[in-house]
Protein backbone atom coordinates (compact mmCIF):
# COMPACT_ATOMS: atom_id res chain seq x y z
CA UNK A 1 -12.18 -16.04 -1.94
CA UNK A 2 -10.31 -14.21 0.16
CA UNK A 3 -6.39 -15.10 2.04
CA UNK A 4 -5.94 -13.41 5.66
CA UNK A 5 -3.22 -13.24 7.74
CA UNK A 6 -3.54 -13.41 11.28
CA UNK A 7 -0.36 -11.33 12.93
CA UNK A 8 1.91 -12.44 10.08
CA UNK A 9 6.06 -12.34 11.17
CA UNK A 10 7.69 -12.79 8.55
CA UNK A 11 8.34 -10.32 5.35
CA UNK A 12 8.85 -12.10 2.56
CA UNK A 13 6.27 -15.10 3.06
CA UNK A 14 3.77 -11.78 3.19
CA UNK A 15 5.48 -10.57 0.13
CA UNK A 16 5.50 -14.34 -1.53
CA UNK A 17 1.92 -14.21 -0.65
CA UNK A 18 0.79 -10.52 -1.65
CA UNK A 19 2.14 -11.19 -5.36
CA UNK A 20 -0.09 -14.52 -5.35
CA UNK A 21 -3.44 -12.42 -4.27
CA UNK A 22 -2.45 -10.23 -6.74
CA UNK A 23 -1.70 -12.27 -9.69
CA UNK A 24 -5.11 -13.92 -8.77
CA UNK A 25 -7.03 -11.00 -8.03
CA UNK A 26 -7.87 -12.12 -4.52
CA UNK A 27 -8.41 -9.48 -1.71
CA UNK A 28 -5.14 -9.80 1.12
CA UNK A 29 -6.26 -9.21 4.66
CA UNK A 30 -3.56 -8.55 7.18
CA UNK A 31 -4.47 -8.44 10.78
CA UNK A 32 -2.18 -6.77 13.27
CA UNK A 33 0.28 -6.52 14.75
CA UNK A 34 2.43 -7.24 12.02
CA UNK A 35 6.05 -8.71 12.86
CA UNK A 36 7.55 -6.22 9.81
CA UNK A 37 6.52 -2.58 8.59
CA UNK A 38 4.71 -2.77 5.22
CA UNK A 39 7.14 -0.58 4.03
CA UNK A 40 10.08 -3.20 4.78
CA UNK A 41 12.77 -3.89 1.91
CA UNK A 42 12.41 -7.12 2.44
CA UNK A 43 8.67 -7.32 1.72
CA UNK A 44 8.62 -4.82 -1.09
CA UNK A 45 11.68 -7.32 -2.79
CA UNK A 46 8.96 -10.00 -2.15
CA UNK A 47 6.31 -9.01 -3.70
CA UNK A 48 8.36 -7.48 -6.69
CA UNK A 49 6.60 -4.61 -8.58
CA UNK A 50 3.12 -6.47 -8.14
CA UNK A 51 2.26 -4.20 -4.90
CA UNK A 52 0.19 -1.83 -6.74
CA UNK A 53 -1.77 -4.80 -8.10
CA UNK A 54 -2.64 -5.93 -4.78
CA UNK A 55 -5.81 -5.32 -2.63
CA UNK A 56 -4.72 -4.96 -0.08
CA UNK A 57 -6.75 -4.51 4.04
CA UNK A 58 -4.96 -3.86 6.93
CA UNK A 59 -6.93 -4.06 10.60
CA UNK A 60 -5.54 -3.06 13.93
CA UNK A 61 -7.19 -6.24 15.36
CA UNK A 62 -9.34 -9.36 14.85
CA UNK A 63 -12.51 -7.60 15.95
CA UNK A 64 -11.80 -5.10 13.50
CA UNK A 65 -11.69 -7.53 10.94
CA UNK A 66 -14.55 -9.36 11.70
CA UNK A 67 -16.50 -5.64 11.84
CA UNK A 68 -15.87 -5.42 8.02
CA UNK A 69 -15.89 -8.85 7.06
CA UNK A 70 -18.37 -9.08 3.78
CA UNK A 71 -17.69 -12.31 2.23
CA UNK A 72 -18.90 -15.96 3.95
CA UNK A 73 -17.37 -18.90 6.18
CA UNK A 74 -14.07 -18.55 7.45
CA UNK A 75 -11.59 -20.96 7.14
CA UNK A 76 -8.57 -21.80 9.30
CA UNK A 77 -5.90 -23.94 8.68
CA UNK A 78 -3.26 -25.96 10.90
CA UNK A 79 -0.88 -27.79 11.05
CA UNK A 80 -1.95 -30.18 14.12
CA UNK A 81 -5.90 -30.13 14.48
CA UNK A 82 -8.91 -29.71 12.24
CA UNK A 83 -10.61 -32.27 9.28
CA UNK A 84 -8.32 -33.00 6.43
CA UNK A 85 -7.55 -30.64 4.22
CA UNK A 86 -9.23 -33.08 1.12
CA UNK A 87 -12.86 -33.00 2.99
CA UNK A 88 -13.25 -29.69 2.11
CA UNK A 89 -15.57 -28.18 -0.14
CA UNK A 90 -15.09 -24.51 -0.80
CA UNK A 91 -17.18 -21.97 -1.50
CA UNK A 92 -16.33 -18.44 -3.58
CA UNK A 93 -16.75 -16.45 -0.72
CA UNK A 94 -15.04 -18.50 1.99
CA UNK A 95 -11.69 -16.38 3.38
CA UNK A 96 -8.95 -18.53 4.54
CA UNK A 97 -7.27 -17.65 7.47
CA UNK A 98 -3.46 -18.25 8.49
CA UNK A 99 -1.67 -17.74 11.28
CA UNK A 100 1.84 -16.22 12.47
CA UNK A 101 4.65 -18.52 11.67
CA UNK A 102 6.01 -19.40 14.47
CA UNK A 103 3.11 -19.66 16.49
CA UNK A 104 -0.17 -20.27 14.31
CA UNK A 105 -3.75 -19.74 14.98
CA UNK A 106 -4.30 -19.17 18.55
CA UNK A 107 -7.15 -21.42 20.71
CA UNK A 108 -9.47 -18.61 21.63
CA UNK A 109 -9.85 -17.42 17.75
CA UNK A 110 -9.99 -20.97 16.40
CA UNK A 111 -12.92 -21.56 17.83
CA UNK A 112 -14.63 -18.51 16.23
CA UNK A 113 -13.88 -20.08 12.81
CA UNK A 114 -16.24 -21.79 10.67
CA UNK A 115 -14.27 -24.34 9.87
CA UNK A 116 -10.99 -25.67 10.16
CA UNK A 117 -8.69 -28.21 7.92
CA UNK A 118 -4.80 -29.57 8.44
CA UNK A 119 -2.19 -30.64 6.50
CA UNK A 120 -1.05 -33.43 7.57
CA UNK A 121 2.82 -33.67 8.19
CA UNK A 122 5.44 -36.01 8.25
CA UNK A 123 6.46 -37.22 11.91
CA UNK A 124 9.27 -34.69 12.83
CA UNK A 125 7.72 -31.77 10.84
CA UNK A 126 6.77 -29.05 12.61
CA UNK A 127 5.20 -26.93 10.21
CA UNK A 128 5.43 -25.55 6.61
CA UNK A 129 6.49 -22.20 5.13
CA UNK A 130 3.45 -19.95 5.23
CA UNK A 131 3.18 -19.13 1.89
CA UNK A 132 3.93 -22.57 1.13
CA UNK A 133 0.78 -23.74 2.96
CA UNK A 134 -1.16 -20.35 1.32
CA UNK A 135 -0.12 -21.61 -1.88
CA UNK A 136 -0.82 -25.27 -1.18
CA UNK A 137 -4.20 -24.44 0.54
CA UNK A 138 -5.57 -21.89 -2.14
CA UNK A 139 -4.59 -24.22 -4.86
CA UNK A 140 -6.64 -27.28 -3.80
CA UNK A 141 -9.56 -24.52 -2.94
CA UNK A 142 -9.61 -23.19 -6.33
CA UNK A 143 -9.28 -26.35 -8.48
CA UNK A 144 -12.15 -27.61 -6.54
CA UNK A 145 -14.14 -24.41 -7.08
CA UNK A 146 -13.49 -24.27 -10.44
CA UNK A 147 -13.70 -28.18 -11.55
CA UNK A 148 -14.39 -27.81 -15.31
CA UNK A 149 -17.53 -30.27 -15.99
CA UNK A 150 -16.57 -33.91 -17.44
């Protein structure tokens, strides 16, 4: 499983979310343009002193990334349209793709996803913190995929 980032803005949510890749050896994909420099105080403070630990892609572009793109179905997520988030059914080599924070997945690369899952909000919520809904997200992917047997 893989996270990407489509055009992420903010430092430290990418920083929040580097150090979770990292301390779950997943592969981070960030697709530009990036709202920060990677070398940004404020993403380094982030992501503490696990930035060596990270794998860590960069790609000038979505084309680029789906050029390189290895592993299987990608997922979106949002925060307005798509299945519920507890219909799906993950697979290892799914990569689930965010968008920017104050804007989220655009229409046109939506509909190149495979799929695509919300979480519902309250009435008068816009959205959630984007490593919030990473963390969220990748948790209820992973203790699906790895359901020990009863």
């Amino acid at each position: 499983m893989e996270i990407i980032l489509f055009e992420p803005e903010i430092p430290p949510n990418t920083g929040n979310i580097a150090r979770l890749t990292a301390g779950l050896s997943l592969k981070l994909n960030l697709i530009q343009p990036l709202g920060f420099s990677l070398d940004e105080k404020s993403l380094k403070r982030a992501g503490l002193d696990y930035w060596p630990l990270v794998e860590l892609r960069v790609f000038p572009d979505w084309p680029a990334f789906v050029a390189q793109w290895g592993g299987g179905r990608l997922v979106g997520t949002s925060a307005r349209s798509g299945s519920h988030f507890a219909t799906y059914s993950p697979k290892a080599d799914d990569g689930l793709v965010f968008g920017p924070e104050t804007r989220g997945l655009p229409t046109w690369l939506v509909e190149k996803l495979d799929l695509l899952f919300n979480i519902p909000l309250k009435p008068g919520v816009r959205s959630l913190n984007l490593a919030s809904a990473t963390a969220f997200f990748l948790g209820i992917a992973l203790s699906r995929l790895y359901e020990p047997s009863s």
